[in-house]
N, C-alpha and C. Protein backbone atom coordinates (compact mmCIF):
# COMPACT_ATOMS: atom_id res chain seq x y z
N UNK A 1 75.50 99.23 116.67
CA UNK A 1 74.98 100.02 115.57
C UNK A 1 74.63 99.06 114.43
N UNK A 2 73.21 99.32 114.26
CA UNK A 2 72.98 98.15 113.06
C UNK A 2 73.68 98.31 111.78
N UNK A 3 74.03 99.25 111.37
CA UNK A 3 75.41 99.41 109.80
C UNK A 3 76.14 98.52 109.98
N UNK A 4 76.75 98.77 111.10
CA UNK A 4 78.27 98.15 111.03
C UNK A 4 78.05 96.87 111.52
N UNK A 5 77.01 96.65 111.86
CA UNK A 5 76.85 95.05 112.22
C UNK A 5 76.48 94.04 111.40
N UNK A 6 75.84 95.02 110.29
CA UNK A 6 75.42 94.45 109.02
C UNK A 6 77.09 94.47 108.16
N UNK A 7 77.42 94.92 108.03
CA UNK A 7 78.31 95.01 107.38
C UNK A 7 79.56 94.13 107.92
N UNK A 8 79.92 93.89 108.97
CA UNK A 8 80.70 92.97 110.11
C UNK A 8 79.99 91.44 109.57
N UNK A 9 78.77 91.11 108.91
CA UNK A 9 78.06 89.81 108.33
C UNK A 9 77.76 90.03 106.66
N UNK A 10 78.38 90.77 106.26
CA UNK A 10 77.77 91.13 104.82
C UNK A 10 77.86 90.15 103.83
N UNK A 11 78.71 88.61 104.08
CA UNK A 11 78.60 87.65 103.54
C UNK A 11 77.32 86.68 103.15
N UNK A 12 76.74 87.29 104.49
CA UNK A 12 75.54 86.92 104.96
C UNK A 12 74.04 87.79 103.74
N UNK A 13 74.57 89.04 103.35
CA UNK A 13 73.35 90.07 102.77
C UNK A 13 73.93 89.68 101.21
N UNK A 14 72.51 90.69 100.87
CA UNK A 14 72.02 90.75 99.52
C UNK A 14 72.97 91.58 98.72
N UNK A 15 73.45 91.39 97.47
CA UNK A 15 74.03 93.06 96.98
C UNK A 15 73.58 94.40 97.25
N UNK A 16 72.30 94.02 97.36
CA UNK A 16 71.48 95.26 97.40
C UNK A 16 71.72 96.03 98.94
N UNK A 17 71.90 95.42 100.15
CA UNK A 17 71.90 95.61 101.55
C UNK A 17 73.52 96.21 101.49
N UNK A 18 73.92 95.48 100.62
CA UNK A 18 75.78 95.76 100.91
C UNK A 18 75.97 97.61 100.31
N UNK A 19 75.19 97.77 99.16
CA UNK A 19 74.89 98.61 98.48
C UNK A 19 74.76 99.78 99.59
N UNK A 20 73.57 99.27 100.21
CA UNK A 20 72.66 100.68 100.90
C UNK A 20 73.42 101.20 102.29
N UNK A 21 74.34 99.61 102.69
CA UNK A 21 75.23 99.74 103.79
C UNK A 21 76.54 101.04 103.42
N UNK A 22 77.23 100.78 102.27
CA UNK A 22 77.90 101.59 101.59
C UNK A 22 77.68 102.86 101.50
N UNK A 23 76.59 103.35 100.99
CA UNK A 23 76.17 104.77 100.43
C UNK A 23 75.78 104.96 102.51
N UNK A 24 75.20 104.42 102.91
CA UNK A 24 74.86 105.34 104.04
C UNK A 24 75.78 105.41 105.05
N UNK A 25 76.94 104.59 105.21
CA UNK A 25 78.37 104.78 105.63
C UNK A 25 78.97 106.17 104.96
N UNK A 26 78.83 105.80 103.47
CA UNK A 26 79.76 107.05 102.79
C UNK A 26 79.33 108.20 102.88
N UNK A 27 77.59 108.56 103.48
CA UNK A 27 76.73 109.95 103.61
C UNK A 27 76.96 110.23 105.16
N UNK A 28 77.14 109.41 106.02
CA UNK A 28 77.70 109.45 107.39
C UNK A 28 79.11 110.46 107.44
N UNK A 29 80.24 109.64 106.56
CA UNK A 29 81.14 110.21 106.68
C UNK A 29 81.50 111.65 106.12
N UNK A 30 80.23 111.64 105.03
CA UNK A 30 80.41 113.44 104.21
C UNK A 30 79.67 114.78 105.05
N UNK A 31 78.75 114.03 105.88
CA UNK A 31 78.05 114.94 106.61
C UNK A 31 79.25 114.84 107.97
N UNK A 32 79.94 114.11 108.82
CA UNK A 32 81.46 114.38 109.86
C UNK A 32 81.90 115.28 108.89
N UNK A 33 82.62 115.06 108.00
CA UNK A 33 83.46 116.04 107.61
C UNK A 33 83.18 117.44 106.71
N UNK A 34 81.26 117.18 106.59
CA UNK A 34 81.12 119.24 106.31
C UNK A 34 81.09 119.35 108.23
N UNK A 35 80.58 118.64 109.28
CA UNK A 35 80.51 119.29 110.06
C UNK A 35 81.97 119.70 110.87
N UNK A 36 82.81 118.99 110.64
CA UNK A 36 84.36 119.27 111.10
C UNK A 36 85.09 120.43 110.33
N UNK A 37 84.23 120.49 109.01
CA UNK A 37 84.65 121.99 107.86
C UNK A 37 84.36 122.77 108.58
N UNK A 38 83.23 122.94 108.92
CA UNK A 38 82.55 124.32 109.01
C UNK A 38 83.45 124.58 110.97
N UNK A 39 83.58 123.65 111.62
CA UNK A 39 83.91 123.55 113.25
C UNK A 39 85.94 124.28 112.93
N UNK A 40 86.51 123.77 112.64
CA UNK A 40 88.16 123.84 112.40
C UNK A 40 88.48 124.43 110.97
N UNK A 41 87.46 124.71 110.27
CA UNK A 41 88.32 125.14 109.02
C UNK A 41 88.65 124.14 108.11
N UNK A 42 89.79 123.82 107.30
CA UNK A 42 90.21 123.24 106.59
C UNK A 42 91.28 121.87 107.37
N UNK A 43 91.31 122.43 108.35
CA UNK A 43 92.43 121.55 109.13
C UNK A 43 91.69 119.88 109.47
N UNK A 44 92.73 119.36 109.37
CA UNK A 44 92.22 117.68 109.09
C UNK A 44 93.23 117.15 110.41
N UNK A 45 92.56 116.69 111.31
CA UNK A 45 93.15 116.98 113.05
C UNK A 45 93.31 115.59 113.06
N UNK A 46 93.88 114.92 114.14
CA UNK A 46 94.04 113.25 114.80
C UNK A 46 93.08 113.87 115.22
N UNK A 47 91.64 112.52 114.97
CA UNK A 47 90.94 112.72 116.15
C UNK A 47 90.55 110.96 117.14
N UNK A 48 90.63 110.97 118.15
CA UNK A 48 90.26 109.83 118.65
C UNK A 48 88.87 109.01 119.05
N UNK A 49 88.78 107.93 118.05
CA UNK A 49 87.26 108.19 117.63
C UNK A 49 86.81 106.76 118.88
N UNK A 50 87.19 106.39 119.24
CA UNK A 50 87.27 105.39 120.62
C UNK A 50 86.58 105.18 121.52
N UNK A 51 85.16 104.32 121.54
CA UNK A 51 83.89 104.45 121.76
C UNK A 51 83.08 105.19 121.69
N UNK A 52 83.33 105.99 120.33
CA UNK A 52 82.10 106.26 119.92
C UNK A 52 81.41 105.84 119.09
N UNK A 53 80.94 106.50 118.58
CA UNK A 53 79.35 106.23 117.20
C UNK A 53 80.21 106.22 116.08
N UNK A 54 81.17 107.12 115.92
CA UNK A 54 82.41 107.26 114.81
C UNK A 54 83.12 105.81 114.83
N UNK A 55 83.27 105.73 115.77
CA UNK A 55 84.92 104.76 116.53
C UNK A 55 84.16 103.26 115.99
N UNK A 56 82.86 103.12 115.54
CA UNK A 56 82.40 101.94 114.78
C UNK A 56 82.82 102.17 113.52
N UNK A 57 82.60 103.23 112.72
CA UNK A 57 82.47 103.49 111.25
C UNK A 57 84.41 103.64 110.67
N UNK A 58 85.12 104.03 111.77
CA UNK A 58 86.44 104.39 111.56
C UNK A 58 87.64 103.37 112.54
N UNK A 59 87.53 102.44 111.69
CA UNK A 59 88.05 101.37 112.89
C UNK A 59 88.26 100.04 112.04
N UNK A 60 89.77 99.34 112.07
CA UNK A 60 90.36 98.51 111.37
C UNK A 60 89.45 97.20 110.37
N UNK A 61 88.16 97.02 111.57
CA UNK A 61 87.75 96.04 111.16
C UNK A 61 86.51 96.07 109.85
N UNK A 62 85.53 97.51 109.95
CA UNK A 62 84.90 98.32 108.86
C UNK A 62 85.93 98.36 107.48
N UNK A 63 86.88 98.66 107.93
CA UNK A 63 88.11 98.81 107.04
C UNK A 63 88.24 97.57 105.91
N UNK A 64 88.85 96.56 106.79
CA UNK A 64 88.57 95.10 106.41
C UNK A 64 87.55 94.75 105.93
N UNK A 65 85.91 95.35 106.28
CA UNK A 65 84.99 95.05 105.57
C UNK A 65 84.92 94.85 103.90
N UNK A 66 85.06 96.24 103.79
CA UNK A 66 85.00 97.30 102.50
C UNK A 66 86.17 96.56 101.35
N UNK A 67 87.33 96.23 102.43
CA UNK A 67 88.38 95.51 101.16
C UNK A 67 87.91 94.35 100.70
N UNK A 68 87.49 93.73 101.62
CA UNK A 68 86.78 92.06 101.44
C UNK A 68 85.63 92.13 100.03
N UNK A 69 85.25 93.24 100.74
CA UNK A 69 83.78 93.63 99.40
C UNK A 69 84.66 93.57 98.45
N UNK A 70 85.32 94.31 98.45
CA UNK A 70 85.85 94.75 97.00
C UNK A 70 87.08 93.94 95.94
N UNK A 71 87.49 93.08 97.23
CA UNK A 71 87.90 91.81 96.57
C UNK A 71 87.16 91.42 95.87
N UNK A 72 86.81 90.55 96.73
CA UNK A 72 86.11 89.31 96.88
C UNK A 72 84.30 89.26 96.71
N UNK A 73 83.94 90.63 96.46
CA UNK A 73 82.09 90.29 95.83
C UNK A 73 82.11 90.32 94.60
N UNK A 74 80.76 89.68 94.72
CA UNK A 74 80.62 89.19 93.22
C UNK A 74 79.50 90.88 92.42
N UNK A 75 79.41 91.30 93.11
CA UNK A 75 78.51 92.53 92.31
C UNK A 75 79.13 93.45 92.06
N UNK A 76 79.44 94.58 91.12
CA UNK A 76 80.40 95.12 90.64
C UNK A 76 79.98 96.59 91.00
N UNK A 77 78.49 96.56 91.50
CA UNK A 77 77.86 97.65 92.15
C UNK A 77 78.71 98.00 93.48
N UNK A 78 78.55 96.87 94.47
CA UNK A 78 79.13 96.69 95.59
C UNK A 78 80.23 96.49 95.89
N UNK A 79 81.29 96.49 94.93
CA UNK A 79 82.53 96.38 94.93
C UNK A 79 82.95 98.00 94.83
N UNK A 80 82.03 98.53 93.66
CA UNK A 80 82.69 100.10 93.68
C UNK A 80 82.11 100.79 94.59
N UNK A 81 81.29 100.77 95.50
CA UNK A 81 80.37 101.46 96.41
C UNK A 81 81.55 101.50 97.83
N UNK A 82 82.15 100.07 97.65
CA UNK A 82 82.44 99.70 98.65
C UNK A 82 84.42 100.58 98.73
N UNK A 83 84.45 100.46 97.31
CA UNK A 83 86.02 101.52 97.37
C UNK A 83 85.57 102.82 97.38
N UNK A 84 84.12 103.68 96.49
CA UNK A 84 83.92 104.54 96.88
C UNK A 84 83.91 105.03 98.49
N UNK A 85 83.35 104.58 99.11
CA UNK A 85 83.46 104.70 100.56
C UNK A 85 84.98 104.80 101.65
N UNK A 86 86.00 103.53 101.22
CA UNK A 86 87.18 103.61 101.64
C UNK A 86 87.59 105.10 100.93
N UNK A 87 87.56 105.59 100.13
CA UNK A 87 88.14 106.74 99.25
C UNK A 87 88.03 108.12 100.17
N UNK A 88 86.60 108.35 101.05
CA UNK A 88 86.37 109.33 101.30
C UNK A 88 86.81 109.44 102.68
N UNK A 89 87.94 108.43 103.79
CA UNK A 89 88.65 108.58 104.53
C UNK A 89 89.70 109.00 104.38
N UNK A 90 89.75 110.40 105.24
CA UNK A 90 90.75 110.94 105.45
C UNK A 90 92.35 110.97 105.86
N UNK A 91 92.29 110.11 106.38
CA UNK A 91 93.97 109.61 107.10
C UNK A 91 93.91 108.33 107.59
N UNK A 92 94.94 107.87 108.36
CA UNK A 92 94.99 106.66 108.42
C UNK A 92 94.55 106.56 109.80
N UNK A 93 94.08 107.04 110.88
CA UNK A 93 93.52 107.11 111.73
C UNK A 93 91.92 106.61 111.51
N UNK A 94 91.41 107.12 110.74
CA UNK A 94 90.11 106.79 109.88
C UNK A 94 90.03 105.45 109.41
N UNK A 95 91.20 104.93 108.92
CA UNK A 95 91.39 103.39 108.36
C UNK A 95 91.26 102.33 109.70
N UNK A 96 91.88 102.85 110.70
CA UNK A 96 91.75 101.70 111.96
C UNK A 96 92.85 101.75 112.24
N UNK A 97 94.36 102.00 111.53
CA UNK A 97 95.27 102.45 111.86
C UNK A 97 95.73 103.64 113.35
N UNK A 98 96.32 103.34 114.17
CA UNK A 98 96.68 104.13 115.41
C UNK A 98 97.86 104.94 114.99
């Protein structure tokens, strides 16, 4: 998946790429969870996201991305884009955590 592959090199990109990587990670994850609203209700389930399309975006090393950003970049855009995004995971299953 080119996101997360970009983002797996983001040392490598522009603020601006880290930026757009961010917001379209964080619109990924708001559109899973209206569609898991509207599927279960309110209930916030283990789900096992483990080769899938998810299982890139929700997985230890994305995780690691986002902190690194937010250490360690120098743009203050991409630093908050990048905690905005960690923010809107749900449990620790979502983090990369088992």
């Amino acid at each position: 998946m080119i996101i997360t592959d970009k983002l797996y090199d983001h040392k490598q990109s522009t603020p601006k790429v880290i930026w757009n990587i961010c917001v379209a990670i964080s619109k990924i994850i708001d559109t899973k969870d209206e569609v898991n609203k509207t599927e279960m209700g309110n209930n916030i389930e283990y789900t096992d996201y483990t080769g899938t399309y998810m299982g890139r975006i929700f997985c230890f090393d994305t995780t690691k991305c986002f902190l690194n950003i937010f250490m360690d970049g120098q743009n203050f855009k991409t630093k908050i884009h990048a905690c905005q995004t960690l923010m809107k995971y749900k449990n620790l299953n979502q983090y990369g955590y088992s």
